[in-house]
C-alpha atoms as a PDB file:
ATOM      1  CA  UNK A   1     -29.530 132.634 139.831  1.00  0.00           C
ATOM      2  CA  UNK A   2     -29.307 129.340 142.185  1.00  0.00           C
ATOM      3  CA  UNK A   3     -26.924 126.929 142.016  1.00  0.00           C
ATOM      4  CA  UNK A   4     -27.218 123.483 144.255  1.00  0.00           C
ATOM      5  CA  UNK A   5     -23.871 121.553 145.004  1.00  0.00           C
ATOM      6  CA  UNK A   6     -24.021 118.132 144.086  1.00  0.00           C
ATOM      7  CA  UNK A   7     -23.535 116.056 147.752  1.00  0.00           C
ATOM      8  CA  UNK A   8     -21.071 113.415 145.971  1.00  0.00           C
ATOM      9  CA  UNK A   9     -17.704 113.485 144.705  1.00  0.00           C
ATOM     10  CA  UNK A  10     -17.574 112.561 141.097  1.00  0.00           C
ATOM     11  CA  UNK A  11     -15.648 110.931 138.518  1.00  0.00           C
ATOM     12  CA  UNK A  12     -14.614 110.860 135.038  1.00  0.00           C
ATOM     13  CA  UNK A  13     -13.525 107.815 132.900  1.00  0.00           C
ATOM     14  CA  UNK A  14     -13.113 106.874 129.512  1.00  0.00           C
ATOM     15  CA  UNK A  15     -14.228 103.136 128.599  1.00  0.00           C
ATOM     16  CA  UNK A  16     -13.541 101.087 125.780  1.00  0.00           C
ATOM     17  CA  UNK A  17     -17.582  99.450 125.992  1.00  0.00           C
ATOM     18  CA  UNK A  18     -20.552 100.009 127.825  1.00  0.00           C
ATOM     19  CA  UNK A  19     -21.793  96.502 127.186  1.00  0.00           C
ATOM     20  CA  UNK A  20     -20.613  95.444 130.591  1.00  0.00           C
ATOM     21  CA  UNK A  21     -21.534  98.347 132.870  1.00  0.00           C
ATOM     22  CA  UNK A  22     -23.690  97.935 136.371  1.00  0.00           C
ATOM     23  CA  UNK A  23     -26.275 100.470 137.884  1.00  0.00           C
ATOM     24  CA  UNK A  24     -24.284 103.606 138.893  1.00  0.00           C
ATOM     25  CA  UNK A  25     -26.316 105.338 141.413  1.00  0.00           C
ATOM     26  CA  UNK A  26     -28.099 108.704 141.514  1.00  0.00           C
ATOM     27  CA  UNK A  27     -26.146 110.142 138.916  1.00  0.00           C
ATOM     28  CA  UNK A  28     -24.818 109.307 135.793  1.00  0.00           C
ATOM     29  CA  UNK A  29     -24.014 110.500 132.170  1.00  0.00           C
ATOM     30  CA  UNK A  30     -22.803 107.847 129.366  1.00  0.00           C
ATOM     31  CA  UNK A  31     -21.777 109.756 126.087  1.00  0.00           C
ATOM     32  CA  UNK A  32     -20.395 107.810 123.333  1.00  0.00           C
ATOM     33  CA  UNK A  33     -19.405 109.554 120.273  1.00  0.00           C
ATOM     34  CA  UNK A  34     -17.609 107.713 117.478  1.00  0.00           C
ATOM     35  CA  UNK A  35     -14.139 108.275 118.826  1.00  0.00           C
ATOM     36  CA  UNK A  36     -14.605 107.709 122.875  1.00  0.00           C
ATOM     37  CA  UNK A  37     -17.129 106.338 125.316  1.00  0.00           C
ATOM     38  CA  UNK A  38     -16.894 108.689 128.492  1.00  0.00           C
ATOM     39  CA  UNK A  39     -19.277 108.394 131.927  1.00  0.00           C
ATOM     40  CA  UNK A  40     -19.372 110.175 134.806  1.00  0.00           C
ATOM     41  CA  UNK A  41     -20.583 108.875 137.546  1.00  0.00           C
ATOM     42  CA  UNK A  42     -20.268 108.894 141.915  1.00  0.00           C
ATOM     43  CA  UNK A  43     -16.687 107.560 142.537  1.00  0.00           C
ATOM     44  CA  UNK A  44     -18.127 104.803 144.577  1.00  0.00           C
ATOM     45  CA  UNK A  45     -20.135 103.374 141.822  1.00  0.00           C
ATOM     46  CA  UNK A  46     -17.210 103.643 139.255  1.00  0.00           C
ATOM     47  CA  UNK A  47     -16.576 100.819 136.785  1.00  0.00           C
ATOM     48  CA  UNK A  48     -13.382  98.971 138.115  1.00  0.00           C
ATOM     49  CA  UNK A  49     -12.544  98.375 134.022  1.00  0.00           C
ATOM     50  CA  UNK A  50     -11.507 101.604 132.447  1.00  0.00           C
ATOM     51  CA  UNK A  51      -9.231 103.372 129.694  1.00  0.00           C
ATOM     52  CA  UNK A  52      -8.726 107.005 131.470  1.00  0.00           C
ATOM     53  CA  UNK A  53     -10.085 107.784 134.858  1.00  0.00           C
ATOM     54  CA  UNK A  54     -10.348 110.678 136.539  1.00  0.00           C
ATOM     55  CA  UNK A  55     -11.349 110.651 140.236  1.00  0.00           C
ATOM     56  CA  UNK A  56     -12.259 114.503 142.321  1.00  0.00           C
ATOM     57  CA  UNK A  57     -14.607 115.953 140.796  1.00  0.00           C
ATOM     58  CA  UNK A  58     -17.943 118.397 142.243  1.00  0.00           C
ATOM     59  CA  UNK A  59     -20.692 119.306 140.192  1.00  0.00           C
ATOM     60  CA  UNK A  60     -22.687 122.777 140.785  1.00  0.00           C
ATOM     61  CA  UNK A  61     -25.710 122.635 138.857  1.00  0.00           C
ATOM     62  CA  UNK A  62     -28.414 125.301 138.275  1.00  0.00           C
ATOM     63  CA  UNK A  63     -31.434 125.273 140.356  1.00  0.00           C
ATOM     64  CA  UNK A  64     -35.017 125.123 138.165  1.00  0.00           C
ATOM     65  CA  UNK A  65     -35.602 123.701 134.394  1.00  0.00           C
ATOM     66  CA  UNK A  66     -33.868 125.875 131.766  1.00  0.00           C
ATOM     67  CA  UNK A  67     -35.715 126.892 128.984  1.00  0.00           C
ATOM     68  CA  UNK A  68     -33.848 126.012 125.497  1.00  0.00           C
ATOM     69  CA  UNK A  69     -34.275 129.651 124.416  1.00  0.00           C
ATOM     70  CA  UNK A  70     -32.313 130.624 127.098  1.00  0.00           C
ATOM     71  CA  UNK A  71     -28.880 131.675 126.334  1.00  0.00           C
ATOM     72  CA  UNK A  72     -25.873 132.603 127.916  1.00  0.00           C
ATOM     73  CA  UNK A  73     -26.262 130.768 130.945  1.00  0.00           C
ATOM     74  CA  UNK A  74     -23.210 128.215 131.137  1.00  0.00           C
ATOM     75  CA  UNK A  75     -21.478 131.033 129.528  1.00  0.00           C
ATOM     76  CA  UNK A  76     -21.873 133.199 132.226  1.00  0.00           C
ATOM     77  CA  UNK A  77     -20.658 130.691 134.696  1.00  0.00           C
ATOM     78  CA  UNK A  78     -17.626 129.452 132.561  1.00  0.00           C
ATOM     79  CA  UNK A  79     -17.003 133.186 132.496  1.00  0.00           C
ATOM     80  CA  UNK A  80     -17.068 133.776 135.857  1.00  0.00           C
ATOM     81  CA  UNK A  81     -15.133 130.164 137.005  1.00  0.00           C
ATOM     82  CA  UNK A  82     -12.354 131.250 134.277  1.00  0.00           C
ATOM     83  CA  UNK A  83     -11.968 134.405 135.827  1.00  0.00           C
ATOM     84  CA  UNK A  84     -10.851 132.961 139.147  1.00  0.00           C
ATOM     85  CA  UNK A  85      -8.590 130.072 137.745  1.00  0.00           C
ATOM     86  CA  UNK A  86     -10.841 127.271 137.529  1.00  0.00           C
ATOM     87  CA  UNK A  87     -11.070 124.912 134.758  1.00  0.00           C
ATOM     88  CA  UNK A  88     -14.658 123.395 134.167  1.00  0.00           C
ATOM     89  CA  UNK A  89     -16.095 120.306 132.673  1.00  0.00           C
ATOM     90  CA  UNK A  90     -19.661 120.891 131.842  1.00  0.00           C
ATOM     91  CA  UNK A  91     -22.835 118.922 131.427  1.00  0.00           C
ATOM     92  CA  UNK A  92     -26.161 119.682 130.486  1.00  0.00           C
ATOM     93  CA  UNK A  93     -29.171 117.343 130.734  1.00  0.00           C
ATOM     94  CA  UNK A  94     -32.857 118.211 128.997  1.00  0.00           C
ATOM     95  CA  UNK A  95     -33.566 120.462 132.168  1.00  0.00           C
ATOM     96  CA  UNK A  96     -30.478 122.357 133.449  1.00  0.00           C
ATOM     97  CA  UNK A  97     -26.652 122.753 133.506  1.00  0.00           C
ATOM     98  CA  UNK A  98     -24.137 120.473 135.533  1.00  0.00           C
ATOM     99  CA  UNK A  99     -20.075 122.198 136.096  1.00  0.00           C
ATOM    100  CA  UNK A 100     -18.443 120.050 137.086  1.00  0.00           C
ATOM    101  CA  UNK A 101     -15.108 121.368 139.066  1.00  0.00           C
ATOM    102  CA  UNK A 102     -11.854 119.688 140.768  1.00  0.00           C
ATOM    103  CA  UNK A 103     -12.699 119.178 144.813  1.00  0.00           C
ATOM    104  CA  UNK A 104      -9.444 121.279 145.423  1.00  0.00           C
ATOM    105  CA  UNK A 105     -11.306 124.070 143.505  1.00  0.00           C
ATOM    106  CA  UNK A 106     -14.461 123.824 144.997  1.00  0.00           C
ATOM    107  CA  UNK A 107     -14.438 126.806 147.252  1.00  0.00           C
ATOM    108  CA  UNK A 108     -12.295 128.890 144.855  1.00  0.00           C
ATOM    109  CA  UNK A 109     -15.689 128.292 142.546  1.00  0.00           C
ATOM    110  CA  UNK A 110     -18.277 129.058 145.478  1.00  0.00           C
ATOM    111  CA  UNK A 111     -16.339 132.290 146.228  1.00  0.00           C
ATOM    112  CA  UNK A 112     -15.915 132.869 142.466  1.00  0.00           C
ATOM    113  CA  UNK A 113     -20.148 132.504 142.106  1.00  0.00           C
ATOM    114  CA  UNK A 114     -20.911 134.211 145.057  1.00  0.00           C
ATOM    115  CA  UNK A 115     -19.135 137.593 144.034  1.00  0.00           C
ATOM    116  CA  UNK A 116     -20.423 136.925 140.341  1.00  0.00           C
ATOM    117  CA  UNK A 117     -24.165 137.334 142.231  1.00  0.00           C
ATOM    118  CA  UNK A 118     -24.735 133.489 141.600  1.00  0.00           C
ATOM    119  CA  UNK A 119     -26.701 131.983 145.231  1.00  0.00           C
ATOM    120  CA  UNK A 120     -24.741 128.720 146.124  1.00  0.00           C
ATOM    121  CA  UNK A 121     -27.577 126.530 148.150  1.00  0.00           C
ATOM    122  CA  UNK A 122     -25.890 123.270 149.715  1.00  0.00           C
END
Protein backbone atom coordinates (compact mmCIF):
# COMPACT_ATOMS: atom_id res chain seq x y z
CA UNK A 1 0.00 0.00 0.00
CA UNK A 2 1.02 3.84 -0.79
CA UNK A 3 1.21 6.36 1.48
CA UNK A 4 1.85 10.25 0.30
CA UNK A 5 3.39 12.70 2.97
CA UNK A 6 1.48 15.65 3.40
CA UNK A 7 4.09 18.76 2.18
CA UNK A 8 2.90 21.03 5.29
CA UNK A 9 3.41 20.98 8.85
CA UNK A 10 0.18 20.81 10.70
CA UNK A 11 -1.60 21.82 13.67
CA UNK A 12 -4.04 20.98 16.22
CA UNK A 13 -6.28 23.36 18.30
CA UNK A 14 -9.21 23.30 20.29
CA UNK A 15 -11.66 26.44 19.88
CA UNK A 16 -14.34 27.63 21.89
CA UNK A 17 -16.52 28.77 18.29
CA UNK A 18 -16.18 28.44 14.79
CA UNK A 19 -18.38 31.43 14.12
CA UNK A 20 -15.35 33.58 13.60
CA UNK A 21 -12.96 31.39 11.61
CA UNK A 22 -11.16 32.56 8.08
CA UNK A 23 -10.28 30.30 4.99
CA UNK A 24 -7.55 27.86 6.15
CA UNK A 25 -5.83 26.72 3.11
CA UNK A 26 -5.50 23.35 1.37
CA UNK A 27 -6.31 21.45 4.26
CA UNK A 28 -8.57 21.48 6.93
CA UNK A 29 -10.84 19.37 9.30
CA UNK A 30 -13.45 21.20 11.78
CA UNK A 31 -15.11 18.54 14.16
CA UNK A 32 -17.38 19.73 16.74
CA UNK A 33 -18.92 17.29 18.99
CA UNK A 34 -21.01 18.42 21.96
CA UNK A 35 -18.12 18.69 24.36
CA UNK A 36 -15.15 20.37 22.07
CA UNK A 37 -14.70 22.10 18.75
CA UNK A 38 -11.21 20.84 17.37
CA UNK A 39 -9.54 21.85 13.67
CA UNK A 40 -6.63 21.00 12.16
CA UNK A 41 -5.31 22.90 9.85
CA UNK A 42 -1.53 24.21 8.08
CA UNK A 43 0.20 26.08 10.99
CA UNK A 44 0.37 29.13 8.86
CA UNK A 45 -3.29 29.43 8.44
CA UNK A 46 -4.00 28.76 12.22
CA UNK A 47 -6.66 30.78 14.05
CA UNK A 48 -4.67 33.30 16.31
CA UNK A 49 -7.88 32.76 18.99
CA UNK A 50 -7.70 29.35 20.53
CA UNK A 51 -8.39 27.13 23.76
CA UNK A 52 -5.53 24.27 23.24
CA UNK A 53 -3.09 24.37 20.41
CA UNK A 54 -0.90 22.09 19.28
CA UNK A 55 1.71 23.10 16.66
CA UNK A 56 4.24 19.95 14.74
CA UNK A 57 2.36 17.85 13.33
CA UNK A 58 2.81 15.57 9.61
CA UNK A 59 0.13 13.78 8.12
CA UNK A 60 0.81 10.43 5.95
CA UNK A 61 -2.22 9.64 4.20
CA UNK A 62 -3.10 6.62 1.99
CA UNK A 63 -2.76 6.91 -1.65
CA UNK A 64 -6.26 5.98 -3.77
CA UNK A 65 -10.12 6.15 -2.46
CA UNK A 66 -10.82 3.52 0.22
CA UNK A 67 -13.66 1.51 -0.14
CA UNK A 68 -15.98 1.54 3.18
CA UNK A 69 -15.93 -2.28 3.18
CA UNK A 70 -12.49 -2.18 3.61
CA UNK A 71 -11.23 -3.00 6.96
CA UNK A 72 -8.25 -3.06 8.83
CA UNK A 73 -6.48 -0.47 7.13
CA UNK A 74 -5.74 2.36 9.83
CA UNK A 75 -5.39 -0.58 12.01
CA UNK A 76 -2.65 -1.88 10.31
CA UNK A 77 -0.83 1.37 10.31
CA UNK A 78 -1.61 2.26 14.03
CA UNK A 79 -0.20 -1.22 14.47
CA UNK A 80 2.75 -0.79 12.81
CA UNK A 81 3.45 3.20 14.12
CA UNK A 82 2.80 1.69 17.81
CA UNK A 83 5.26 -0.80 17.30
CA UNK A 84 8.07 1.68 16.78
CA UNK A 85 7.03 4.27 19.54
CA UNK A 86 4.93 6.60 17.76
CA UNK A 87 1.78 7.99 18.95
CA UNK A 88 -0.83 8.83 16.12
CA UNK A 89 -3.70 11.15 15.67
CA UNK A 90 -5.84 9.93 12.90
CA UNK A 91 -8.26 11.30 10.37
CA UNK A 92 -10.32 9.91 7.85
CA UNK A 93 -12.23 11.85 5.17
CA UNK A 94 -15.08 10.08 2.70
CA UNK A 95 -12.06 8.80 0.50
CA UNK A 96 -8.98 7.75 2.55
CA UNK A 97 -7.06 7.84 5.88
CA UNK A 98 -4.95 10.89 7.23
CA UNK A 99 -2.08 9.90 10.48
CA UNK A 100 -1.19 12.42 11.54
CA UNK A 101 2.40 12.15 13.50
CA UNK A 102 4.77 14.63 15.63
CA UNK A 103 7.59 16.20 13.00
CA UNK A 104 10.25 14.77 15.50
CA UNK A 105 8.68 11.34 14.66
CA UNK A 106 8.40 11.65 11.19
CA UNK A 107 11.23 9.49 10.03
CA UNK A 108 10.87 7.06 12.97
CA UNK A 109 7.21 6.54 11.09
CA UNK A 110 8.71 6.38 7.40
CA UNK A 111 11.24 3.76 8.63
CA UNK A 112 8.49 2.15 10.76
CA UNK A 113 6.14 1.90 7.21
CA UNK A 114 8.78 1.06 5.08
CA UNK A 115 9.81 -2.24 7.00
CA UNK A 116 5.94 -2.85 7.63
CA UNK A 117 5.93 -3.12 3.43
CA UNK A 118 3.93 0.27 3.36
CA UNK A 119 5.58 2.54 -0.02
CA UNK A 120 6.19 6.13 1.41
CA UNK A 121 5.88 8.47 -1.96
CA UNK A 122 6.93 12.23 -1.09
Amino acid sequence: MKLHIFPQPLTVCQLDQIGSLDRFGEFCCLLQTPGEITLVCPTDCAPQAYIQREDGWRALYVDGVLEFELVGILADISSVLAGAGVSIFALSTYNTDYILVKEDKLQTAVQALCQGGYTILP
